[in-house]
C-alpha atoms as a PDB file:
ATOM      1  CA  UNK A   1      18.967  41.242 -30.971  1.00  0.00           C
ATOM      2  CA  UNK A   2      22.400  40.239 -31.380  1.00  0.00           C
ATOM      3  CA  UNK A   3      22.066  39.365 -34.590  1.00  0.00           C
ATOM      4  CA  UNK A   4      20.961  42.754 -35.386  1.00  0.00           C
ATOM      5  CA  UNK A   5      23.646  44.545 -33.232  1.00  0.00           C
ATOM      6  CA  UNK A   6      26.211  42.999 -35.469  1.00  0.00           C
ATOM      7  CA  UNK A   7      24.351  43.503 -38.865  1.00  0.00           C
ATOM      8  CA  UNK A   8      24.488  47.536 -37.519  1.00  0.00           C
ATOM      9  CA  UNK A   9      28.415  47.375 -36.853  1.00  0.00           C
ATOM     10  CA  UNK A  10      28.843  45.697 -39.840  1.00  0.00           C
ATOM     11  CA  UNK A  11      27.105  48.326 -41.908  1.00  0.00           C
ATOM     12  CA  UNK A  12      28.529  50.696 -40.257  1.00  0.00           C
ATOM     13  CA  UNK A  13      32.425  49.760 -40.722  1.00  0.00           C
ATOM     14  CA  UNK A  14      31.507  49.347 -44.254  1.00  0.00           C
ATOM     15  CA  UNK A  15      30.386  52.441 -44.651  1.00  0.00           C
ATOM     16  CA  UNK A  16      33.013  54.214 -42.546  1.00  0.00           C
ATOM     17  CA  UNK A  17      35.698  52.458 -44.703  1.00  0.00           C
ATOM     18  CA  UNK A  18      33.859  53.284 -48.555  1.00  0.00           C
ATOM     19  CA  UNK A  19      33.478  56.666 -47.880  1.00  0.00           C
ATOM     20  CA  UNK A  20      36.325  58.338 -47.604  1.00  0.00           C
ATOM     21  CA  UNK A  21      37.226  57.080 -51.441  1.00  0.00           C
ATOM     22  CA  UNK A  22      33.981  55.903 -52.981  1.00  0.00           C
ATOM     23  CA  UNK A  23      31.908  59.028 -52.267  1.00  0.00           C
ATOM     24  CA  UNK A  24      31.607  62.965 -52.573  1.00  0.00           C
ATOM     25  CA  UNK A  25      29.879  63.852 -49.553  1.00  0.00           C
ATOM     26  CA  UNK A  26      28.130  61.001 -46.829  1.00  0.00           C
ATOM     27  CA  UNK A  27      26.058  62.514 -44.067  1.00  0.00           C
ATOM     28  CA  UNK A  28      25.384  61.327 -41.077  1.00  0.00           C
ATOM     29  CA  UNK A  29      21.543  62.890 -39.859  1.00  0.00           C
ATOM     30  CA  UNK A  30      18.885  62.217 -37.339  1.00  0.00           C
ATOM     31  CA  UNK A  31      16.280  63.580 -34.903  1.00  0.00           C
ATOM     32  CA  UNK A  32      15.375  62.296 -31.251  1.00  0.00           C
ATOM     33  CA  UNK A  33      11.855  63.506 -30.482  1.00  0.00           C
ATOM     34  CA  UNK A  34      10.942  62.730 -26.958  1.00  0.00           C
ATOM     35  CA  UNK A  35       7.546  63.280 -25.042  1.00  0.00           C
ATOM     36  CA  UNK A  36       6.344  63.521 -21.443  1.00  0.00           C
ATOM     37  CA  UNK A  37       2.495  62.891 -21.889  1.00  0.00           C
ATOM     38  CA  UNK A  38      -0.868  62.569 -19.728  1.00  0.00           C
ATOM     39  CA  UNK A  39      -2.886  60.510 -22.699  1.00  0.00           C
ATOM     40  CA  UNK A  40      -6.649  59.534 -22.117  1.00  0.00           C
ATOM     41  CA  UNK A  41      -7.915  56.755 -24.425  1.00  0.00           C
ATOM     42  CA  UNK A  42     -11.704  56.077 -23.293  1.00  0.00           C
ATOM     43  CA  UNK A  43     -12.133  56.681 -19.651  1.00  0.00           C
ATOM     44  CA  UNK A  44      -8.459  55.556 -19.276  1.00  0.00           C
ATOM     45  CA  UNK A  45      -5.703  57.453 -18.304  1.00  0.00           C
ATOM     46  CA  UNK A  46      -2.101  56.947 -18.518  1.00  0.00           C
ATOM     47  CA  UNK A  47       1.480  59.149 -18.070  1.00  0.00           C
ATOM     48  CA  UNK A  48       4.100  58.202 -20.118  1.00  0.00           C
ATOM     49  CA  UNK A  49       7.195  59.050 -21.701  1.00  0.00           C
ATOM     50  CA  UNK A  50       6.797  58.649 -25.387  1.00  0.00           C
ATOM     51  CA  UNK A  51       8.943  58.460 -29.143  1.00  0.00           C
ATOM     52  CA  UNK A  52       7.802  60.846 -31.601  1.00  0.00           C
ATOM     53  CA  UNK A  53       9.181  58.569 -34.827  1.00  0.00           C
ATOM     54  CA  UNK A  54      13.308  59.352 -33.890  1.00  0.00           C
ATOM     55  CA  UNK A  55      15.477  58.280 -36.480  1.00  0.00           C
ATOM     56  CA  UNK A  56      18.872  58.425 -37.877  1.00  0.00           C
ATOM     57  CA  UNK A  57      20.620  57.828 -41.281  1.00  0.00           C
ATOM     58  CA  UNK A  58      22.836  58.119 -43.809  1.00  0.00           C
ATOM     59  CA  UNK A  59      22.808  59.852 -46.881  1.00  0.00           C
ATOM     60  CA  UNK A  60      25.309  60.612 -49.975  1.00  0.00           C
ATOM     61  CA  UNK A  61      25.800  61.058 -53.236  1.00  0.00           C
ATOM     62  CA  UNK A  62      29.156  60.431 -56.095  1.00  0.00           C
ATOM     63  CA  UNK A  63      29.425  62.612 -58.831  1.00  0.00           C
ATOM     64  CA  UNK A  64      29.948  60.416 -61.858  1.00  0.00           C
ATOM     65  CA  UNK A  65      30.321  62.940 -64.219  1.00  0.00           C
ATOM     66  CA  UNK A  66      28.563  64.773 -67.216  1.00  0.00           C
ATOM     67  CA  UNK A  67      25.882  66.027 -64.472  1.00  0.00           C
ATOM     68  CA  UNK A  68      25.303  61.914 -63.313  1.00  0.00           C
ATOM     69  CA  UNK A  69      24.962  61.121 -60.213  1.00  0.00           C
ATOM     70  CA  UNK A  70      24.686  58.168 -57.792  1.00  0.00           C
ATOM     71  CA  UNK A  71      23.164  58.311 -54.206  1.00  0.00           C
ATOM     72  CA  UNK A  72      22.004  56.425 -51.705  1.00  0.00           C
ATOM     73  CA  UNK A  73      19.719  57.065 -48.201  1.00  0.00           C
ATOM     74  CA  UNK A  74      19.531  54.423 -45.250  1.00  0.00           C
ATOM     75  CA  UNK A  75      17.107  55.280 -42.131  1.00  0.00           C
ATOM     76  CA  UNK A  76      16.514  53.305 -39.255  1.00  0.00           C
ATOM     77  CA  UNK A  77      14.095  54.173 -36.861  1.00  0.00           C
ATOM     78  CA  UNK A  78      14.475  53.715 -33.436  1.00  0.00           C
ATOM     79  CA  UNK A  79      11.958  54.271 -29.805  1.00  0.00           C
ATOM     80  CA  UNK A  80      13.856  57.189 -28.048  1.00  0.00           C
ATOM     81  CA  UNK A  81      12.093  55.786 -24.742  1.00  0.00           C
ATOM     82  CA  UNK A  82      13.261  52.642 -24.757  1.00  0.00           C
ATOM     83  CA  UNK A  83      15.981  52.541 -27.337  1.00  0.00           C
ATOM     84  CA  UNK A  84      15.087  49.712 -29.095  1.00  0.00           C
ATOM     85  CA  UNK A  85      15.243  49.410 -33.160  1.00  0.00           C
ATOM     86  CA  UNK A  86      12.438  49.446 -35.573  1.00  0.00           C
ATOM     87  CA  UNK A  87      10.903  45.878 -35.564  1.00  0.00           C
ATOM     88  CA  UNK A  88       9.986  46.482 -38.631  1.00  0.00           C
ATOM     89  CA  UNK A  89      13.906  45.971 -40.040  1.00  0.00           C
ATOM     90  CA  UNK A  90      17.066  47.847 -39.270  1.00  0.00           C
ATOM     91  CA  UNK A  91      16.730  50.015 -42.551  1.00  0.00           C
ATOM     92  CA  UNK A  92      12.391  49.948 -42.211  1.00  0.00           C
ATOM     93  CA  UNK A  93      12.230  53.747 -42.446  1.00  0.00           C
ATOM     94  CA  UNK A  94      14.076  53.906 -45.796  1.00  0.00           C
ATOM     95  CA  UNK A  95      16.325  51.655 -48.016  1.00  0.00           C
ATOM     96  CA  UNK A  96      17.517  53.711 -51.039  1.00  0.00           C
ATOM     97  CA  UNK A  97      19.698  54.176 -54.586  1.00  0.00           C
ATOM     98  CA  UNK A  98      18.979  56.657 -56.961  1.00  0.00           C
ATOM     99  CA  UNK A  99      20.708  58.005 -60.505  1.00  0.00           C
ATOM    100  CA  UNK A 100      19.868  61.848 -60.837  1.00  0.00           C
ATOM    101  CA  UNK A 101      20.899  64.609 -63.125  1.00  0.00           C
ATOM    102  CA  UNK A 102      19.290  66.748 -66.382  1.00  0.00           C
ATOM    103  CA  UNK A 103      16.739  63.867 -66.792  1.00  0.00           C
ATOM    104  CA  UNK A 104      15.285  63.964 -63.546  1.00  0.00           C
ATOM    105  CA  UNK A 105      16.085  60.920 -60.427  1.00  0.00           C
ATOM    106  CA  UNK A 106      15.361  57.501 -60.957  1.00  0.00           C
ATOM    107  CA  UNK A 107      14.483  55.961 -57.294  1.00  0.00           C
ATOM    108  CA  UNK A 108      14.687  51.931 -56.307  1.00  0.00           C
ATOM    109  CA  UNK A 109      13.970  51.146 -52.738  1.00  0.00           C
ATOM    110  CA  UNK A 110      12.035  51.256 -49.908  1.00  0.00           C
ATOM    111  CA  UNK A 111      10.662  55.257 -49.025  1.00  0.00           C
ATOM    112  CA  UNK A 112       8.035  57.120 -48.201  1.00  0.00           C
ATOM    113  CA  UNK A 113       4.873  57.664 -50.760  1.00  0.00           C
ATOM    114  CA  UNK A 114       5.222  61.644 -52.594  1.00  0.00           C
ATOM    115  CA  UNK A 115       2.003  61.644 -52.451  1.00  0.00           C
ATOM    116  CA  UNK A 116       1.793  62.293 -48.603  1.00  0.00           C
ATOM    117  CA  UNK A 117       4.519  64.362 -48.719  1.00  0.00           C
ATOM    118  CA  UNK A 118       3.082  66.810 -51.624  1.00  0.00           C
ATOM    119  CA  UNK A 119      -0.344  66.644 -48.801  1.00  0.00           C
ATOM    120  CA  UNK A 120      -0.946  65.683 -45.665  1.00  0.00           C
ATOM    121  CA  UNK A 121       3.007  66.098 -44.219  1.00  0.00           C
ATOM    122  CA  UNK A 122       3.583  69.839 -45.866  1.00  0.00           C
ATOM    123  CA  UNK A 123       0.929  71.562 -43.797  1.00  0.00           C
ATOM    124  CA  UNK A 124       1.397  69.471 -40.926  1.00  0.00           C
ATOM    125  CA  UNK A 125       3.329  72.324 -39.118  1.00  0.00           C
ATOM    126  CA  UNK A 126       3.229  71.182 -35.675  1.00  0.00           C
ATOM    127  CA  UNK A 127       6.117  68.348 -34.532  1.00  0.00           C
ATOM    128  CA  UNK A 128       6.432  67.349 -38.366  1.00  0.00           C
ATOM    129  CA  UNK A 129       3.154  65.100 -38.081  1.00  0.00           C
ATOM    130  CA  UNK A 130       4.583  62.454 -35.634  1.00  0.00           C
ATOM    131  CA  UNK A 131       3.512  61.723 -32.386  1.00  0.00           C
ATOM    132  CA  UNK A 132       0.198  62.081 -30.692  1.00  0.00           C
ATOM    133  CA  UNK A 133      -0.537  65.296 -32.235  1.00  0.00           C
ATOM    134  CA  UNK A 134      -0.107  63.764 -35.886  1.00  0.00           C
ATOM    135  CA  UNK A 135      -2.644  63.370 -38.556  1.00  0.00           C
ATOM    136  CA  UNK A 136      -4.869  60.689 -37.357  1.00  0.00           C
ATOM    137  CA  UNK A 137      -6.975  61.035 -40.339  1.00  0.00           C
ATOM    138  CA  UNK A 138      -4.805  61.198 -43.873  1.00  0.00           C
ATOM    139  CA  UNK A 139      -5.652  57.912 -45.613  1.00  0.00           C
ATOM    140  CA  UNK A 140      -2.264  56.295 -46.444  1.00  0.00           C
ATOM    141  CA  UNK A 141      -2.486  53.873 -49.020  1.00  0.00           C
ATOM    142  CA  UNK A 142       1.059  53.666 -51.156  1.00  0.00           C
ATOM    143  CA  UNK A 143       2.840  50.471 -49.464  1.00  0.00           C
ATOM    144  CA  UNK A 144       6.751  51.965 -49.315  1.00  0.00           C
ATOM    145  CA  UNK A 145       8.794  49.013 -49.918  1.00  0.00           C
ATOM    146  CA  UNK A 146       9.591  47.164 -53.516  1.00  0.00           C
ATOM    147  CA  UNK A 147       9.544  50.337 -55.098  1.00  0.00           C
ATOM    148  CA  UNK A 148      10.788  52.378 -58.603  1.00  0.00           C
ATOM    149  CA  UNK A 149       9.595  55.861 -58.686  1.00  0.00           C
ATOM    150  CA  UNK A 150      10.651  58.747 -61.562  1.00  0.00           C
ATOM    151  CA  UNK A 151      11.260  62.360 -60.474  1.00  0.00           C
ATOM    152  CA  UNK A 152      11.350  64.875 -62.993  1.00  0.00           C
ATOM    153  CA  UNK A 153      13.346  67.850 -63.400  1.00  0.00           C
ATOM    154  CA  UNK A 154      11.832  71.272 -61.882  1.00  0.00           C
ATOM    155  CA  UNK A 155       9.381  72.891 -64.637  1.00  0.00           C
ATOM    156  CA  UNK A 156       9.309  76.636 -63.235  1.00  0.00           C
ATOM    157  CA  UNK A 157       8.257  75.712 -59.917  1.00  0.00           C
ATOM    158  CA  UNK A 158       6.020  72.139 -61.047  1.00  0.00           C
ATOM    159  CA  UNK A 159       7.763  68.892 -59.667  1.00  0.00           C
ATOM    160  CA  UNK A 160       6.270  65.432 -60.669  1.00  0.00           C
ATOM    161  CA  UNK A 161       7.150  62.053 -59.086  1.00  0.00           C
ATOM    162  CA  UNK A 162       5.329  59.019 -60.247  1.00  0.00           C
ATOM    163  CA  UNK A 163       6.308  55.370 -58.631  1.00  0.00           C
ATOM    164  CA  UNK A 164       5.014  51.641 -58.484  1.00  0.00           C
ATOM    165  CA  UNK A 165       5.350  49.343 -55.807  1.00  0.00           C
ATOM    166  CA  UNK A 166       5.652  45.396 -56.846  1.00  0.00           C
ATOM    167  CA  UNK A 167       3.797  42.431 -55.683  1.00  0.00           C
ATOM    168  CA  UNK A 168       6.658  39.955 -55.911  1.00  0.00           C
ATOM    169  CA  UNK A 169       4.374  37.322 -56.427  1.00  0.00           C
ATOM    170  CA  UNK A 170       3.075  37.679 -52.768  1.00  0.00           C
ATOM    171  CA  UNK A 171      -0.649  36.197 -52.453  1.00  0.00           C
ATOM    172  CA  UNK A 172      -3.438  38.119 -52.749  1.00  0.00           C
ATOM    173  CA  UNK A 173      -1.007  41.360 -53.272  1.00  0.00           C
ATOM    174  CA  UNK A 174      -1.776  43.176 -56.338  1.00  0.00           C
ATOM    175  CA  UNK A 175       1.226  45.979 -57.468  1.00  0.00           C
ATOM    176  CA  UNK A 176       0.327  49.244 -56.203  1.00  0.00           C
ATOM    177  CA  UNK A 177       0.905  52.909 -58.115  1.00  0.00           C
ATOM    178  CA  UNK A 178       1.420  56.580 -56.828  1.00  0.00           C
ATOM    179  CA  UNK A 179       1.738  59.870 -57.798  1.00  0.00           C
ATOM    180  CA  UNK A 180       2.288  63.229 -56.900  1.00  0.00           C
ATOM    181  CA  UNK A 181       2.873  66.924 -57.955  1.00  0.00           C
ATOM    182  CA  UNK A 182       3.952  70.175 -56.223  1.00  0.00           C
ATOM    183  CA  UNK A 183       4.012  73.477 -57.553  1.00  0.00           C
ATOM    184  CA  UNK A 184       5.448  76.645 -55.880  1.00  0.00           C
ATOM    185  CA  UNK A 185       4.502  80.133 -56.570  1.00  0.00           C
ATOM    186  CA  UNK A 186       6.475  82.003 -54.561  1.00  0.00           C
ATOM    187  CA  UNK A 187       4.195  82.513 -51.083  1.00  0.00           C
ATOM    188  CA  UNK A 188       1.440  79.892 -52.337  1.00  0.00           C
ATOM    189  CA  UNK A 189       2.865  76.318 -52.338  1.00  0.00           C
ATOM    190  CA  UNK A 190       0.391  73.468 -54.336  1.00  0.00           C
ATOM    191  CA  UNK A 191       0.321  70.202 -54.177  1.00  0.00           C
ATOM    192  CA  UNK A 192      -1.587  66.893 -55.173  1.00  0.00           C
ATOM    193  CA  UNK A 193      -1.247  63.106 -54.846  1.00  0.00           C
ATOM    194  CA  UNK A 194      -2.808  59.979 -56.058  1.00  0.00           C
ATOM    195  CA  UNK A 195      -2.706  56.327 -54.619  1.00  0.00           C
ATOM    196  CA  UNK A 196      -4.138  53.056 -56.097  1.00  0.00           C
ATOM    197  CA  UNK A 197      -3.678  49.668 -54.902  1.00  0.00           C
ATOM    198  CA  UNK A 198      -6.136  47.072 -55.939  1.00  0.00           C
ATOM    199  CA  UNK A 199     -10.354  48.685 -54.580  1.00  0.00           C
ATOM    200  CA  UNK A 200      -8.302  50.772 -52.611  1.00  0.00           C
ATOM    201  CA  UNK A 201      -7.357  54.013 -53.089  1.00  0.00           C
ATOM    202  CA  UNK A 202      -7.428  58.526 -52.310  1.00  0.00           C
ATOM    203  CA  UNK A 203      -6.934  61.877 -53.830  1.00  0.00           C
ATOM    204  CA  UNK A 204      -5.840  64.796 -52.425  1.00  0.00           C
ATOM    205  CA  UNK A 205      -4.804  68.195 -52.873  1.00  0.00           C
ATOM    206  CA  UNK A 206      -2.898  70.766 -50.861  1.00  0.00           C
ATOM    207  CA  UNK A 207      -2.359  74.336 -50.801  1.00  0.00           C
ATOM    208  CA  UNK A 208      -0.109  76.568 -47.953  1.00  0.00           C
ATOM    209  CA  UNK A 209       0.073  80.080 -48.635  1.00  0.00           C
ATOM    210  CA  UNK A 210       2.810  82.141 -46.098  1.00  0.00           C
ATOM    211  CA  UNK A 211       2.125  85.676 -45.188  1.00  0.00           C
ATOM    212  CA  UNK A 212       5.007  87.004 -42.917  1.00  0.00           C
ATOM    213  CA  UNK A 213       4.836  85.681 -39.548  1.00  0.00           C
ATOM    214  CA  UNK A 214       2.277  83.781 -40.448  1.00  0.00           C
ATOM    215  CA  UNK A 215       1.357  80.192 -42.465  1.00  0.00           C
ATOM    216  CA  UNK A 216      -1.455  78.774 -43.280  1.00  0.00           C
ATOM    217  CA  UNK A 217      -3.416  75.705 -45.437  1.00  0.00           C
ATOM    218  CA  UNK A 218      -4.981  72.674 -45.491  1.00  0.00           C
ATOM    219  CA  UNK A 219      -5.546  69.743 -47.839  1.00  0.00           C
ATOM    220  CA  UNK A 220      -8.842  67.842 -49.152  1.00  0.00           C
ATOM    221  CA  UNK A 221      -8.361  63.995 -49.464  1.00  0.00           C
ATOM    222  CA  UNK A 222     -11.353  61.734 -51.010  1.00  0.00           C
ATOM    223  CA  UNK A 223     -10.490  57.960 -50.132  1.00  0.00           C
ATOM    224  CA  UNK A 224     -11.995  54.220 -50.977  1.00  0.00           C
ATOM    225  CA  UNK A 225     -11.612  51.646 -48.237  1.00  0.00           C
ATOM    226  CA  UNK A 226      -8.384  52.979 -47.074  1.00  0.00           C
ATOM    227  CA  UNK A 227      -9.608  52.404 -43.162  1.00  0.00           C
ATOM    228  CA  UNK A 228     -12.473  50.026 -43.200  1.00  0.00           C
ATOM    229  CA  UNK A 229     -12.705  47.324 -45.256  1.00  0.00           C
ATOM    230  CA  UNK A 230     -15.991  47.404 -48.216  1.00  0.00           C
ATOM    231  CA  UNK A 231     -16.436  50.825 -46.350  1.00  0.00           C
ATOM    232  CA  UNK A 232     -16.930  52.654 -49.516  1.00  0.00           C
ATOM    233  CA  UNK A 233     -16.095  56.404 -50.224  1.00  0.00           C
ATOM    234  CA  UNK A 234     -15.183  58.862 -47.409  1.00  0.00           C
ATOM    235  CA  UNK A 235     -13.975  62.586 -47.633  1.00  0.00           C
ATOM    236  CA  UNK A 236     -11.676  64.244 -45.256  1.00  0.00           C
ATOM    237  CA  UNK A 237      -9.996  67.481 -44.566  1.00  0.00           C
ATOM    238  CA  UNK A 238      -7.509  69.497 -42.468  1.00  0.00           C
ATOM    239  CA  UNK A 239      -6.464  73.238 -41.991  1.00  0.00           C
ATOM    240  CA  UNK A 240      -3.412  74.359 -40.303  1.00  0.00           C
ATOM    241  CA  UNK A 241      -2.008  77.749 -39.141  1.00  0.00           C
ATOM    242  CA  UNK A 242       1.134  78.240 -37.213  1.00  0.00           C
ATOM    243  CA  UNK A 243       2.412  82.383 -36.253  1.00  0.00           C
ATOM    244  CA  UNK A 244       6.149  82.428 -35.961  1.00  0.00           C
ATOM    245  CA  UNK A 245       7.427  85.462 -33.492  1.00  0.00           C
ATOM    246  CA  UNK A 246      10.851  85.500 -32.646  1.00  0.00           C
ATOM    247  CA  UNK A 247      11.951  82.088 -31.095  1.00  0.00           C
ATOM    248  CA  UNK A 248       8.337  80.841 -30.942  1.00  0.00           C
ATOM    249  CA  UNK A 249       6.018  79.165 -32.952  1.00  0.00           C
ATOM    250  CA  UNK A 250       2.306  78.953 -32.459  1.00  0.00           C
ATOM    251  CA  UNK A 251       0.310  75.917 -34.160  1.00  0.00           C
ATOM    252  CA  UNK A 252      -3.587  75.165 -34.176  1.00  0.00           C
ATOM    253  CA  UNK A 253      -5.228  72.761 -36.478  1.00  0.00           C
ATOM    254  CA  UNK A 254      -8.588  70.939 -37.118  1.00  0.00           C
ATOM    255  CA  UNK A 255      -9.161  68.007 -38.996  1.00  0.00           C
ATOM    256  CA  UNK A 256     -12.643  66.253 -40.121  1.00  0.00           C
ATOM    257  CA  UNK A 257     -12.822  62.472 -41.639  1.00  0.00           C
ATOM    258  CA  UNK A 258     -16.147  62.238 -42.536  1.00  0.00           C
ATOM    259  CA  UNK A 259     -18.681  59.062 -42.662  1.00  0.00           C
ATOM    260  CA  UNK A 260     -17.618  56.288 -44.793  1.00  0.00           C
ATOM    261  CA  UNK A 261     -20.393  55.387 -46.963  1.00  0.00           C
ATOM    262  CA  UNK A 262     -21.016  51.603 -45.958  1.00  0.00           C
ATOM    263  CA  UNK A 263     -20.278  52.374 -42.347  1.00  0.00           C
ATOM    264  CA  UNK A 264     -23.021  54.656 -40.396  1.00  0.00           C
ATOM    265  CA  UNK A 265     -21.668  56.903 -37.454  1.00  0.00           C
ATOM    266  CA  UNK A 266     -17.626  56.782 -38.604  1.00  0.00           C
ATOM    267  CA  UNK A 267     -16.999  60.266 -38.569  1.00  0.00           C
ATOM    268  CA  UNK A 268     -14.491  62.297 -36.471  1.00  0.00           C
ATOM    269  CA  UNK A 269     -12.628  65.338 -35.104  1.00  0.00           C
ATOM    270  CA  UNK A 270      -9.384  65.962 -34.567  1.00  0.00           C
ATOM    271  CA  UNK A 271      -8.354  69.571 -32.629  1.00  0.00           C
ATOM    272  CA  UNK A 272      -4.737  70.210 -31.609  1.00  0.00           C
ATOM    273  CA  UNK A 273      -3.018  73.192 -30.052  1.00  0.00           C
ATOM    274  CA  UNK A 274       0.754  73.725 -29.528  1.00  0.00           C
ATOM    275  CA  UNK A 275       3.392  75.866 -28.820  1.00  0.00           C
ATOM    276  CA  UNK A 276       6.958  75.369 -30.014  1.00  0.00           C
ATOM    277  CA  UNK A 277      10.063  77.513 -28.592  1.00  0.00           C
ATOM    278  CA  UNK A 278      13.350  77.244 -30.951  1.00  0.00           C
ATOM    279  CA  UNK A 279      16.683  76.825 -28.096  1.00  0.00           C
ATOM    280  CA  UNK A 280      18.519  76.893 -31.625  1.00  0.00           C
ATOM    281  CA  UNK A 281      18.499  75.790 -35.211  1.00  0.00           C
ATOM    282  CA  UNK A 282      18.457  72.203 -33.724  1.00  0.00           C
ATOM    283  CA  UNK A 283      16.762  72.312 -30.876  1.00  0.00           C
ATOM    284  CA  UNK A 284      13.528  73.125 -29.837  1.00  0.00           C
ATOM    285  CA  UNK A 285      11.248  72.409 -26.632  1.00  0.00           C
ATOM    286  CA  UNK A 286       7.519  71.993 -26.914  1.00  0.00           C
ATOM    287  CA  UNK A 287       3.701  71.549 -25.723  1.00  0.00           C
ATOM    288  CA  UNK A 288       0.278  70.836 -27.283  1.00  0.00           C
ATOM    289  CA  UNK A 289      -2.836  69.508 -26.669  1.00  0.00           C
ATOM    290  CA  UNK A 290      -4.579  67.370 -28.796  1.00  0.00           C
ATOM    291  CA  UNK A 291      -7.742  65.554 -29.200  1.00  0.00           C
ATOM    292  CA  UNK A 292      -9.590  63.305 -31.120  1.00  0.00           C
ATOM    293  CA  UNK A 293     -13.689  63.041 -30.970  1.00  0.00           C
ATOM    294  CA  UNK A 294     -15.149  59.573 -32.592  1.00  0.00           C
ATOM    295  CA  UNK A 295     -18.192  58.813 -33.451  1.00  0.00           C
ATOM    296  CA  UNK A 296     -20.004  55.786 -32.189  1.00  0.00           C
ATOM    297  CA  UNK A 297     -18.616  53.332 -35.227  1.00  0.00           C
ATOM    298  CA  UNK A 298     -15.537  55.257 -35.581  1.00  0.00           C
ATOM    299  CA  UNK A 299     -11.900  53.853 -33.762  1.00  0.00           C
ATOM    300  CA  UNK A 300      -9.323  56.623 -34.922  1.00  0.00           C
ATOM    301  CA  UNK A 301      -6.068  57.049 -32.660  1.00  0.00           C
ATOM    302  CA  UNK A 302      -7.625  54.696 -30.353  1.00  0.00           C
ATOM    303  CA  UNK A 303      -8.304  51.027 -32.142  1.00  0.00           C
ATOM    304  CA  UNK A 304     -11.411  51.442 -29.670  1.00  0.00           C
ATOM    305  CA  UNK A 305     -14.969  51.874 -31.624  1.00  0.00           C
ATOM    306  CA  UNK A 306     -16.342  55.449 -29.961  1.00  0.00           C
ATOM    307  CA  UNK A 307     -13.660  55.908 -27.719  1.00  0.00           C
ATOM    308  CA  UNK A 308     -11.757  59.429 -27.989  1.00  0.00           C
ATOM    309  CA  UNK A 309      -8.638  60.229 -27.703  1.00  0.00           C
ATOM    310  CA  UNK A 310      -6.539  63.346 -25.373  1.00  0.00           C
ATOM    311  CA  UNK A 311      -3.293  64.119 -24.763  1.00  0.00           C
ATOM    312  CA  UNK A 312      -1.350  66.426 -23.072  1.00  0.00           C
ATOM    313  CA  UNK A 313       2.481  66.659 -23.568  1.00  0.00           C
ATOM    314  CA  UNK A 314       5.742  68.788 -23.397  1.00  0.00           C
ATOM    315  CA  UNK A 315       8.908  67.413 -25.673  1.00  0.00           C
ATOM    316  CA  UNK A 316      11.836  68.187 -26.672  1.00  0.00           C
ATOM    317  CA  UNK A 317      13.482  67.591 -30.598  1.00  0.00           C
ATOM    318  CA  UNK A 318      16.406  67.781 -31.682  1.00  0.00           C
ATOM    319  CA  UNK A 319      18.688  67.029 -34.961  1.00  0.00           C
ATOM    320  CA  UNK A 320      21.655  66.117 -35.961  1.00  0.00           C
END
């Protein structure tokens, strides 16, 4: 832990002392999203405080001329109710350089997949898909470190990222591919991502479509032994809505992974309520309930094969 405490000083001296001459803009950013929750895994119950994936960073970009530019991101994620770093790696969350301008971005690093972003996380409305109340269904495949990715330009609205991940050489690790594409029509926002590493692999599109106060979509994702090993083919689906009045913000959603082929009884249900009240632009205090209904052969949210999952919780986010 040490160790680590001085890697973090160190980084951050060296980036307090580069910036004021070696950069255009560096911004400091991060969220701490804390819950108070009565969670019910099985027939047991427990009350906890809990992190809802807090984070900061640092983010910035030099202007090298002739509409080139250089930037970097570096997140670390950290438990808000214990305040310990990321196992995972000081920088786990992402590790970052990019070259942009006319051409598009080139991207080398460690970050999240497009391909969840352009799905599952845009019309996950409620707490930004972290926590409890998250997805528990969205087949992740894309590993995020060792990666190059290519952004284009915008088309008119159409947006296309495509990025590899690379083996290294690592044992029984085969290079893994994604891509993704977004297209916004004004109120109706599109969206579609593909993932492939070695047998395993999903597809999904997205649509949200915003009318006044309210919002509301859903995406379709067809996967290949994403969860289960030789579990074969499995479809799965979610629909959102949220109803913004004033300083509040009302959520539902319902989500359905169905069967995998090779694995009888493996389907669930995933039903979440919440209410979110905006203190400022910043800050905002909230409650949901969520729950999670598995079938017998089935272990979402829980690691537990027919055990569901419940919580109830109140939180409060804020940025920075």
């Amino acid at each position: 832990m040490q160790k680590t405490n001085r890697l973090a000083l160190a980084v951050l001296a060296l980036l307090g002392s580069t910036a004021a001459f070696a950069q255009s803009s560096v911004t400091l950013y991060g969220r701490v999203n804390t819950t108070v929750e009565r969670q019910e895994v099985g027939d047991t119950k427990t009350t906890g405080l809990f992190n809802n994936a807090s984070r900061f960073g640092f983010k910035g970009t030099e202007d090298l001329g002739g509409g080139l530019k250089a930037g970097f991101q570096l997140e670390s994620g950290f438990a808000s109710d214990t305040g310990s770093s990321d196992a995972r790696g000081f920088f786990a969350r992402q590790s970052e350089v990019n070259l942009s301008g006319g051409f598009g971005a080139v991207r080398l690093g460690r970050f999240t997949a497009e391909s969840y972003y352009a799905t599952a996380d845009y019309v996950s409305l409620h707490n930004h898909d972290t926590g409890s109340s998250s997805d528990a269904f969205y087949a992740y495949v894309m590993p995020d470190a060792n990666k190059i990715a290519y952004r284009t330009p915008d088309f008119g609205g159409l947006s296309l990222e495509g990025a590899v991940a690379l083996h290294e050489q690592a044992v029984g690790v085969k290079n893994a591919y994604d891509l993704a594409a977004n297209y916004n029509l004004g109120a109706l926002a599109l969206g579609a991502g593909y993932s492939k590493q070695g047998d395993v692999n999903q597809f999904a599109v997205r649509g949200l479509y915003t009318m006044g106060s309210f919002m509301f979509g859903g995406y379709y994702q067809r996967d290949e032994d994403a969860y289960v090993l030789n579990g074969g083919k499995r479809n799965t689906f979610r629909l959102s809505g949220a109803y913004l009045m004033g300083a509040s913000e009302f959520h539902v959603n319902v989500g359905r992974a169905g069967k995998y082929k090779n694995v009888s009884d493996s389907a669930a249900n995933q039903y979440t309520l919440g209410y979110n009240y905006n203190l400022s632009k910043r800050t905002k205090v909230y409650g949901y309930y969520t729950k999670v209904n598995n079938s017998r052969n089935a272990a979402y949210m829980t690691g537990i094969a027919g055990a569901d999952f419940s919580s109830v919780a109140v939180g409060v986010r804020h940025a920075f």
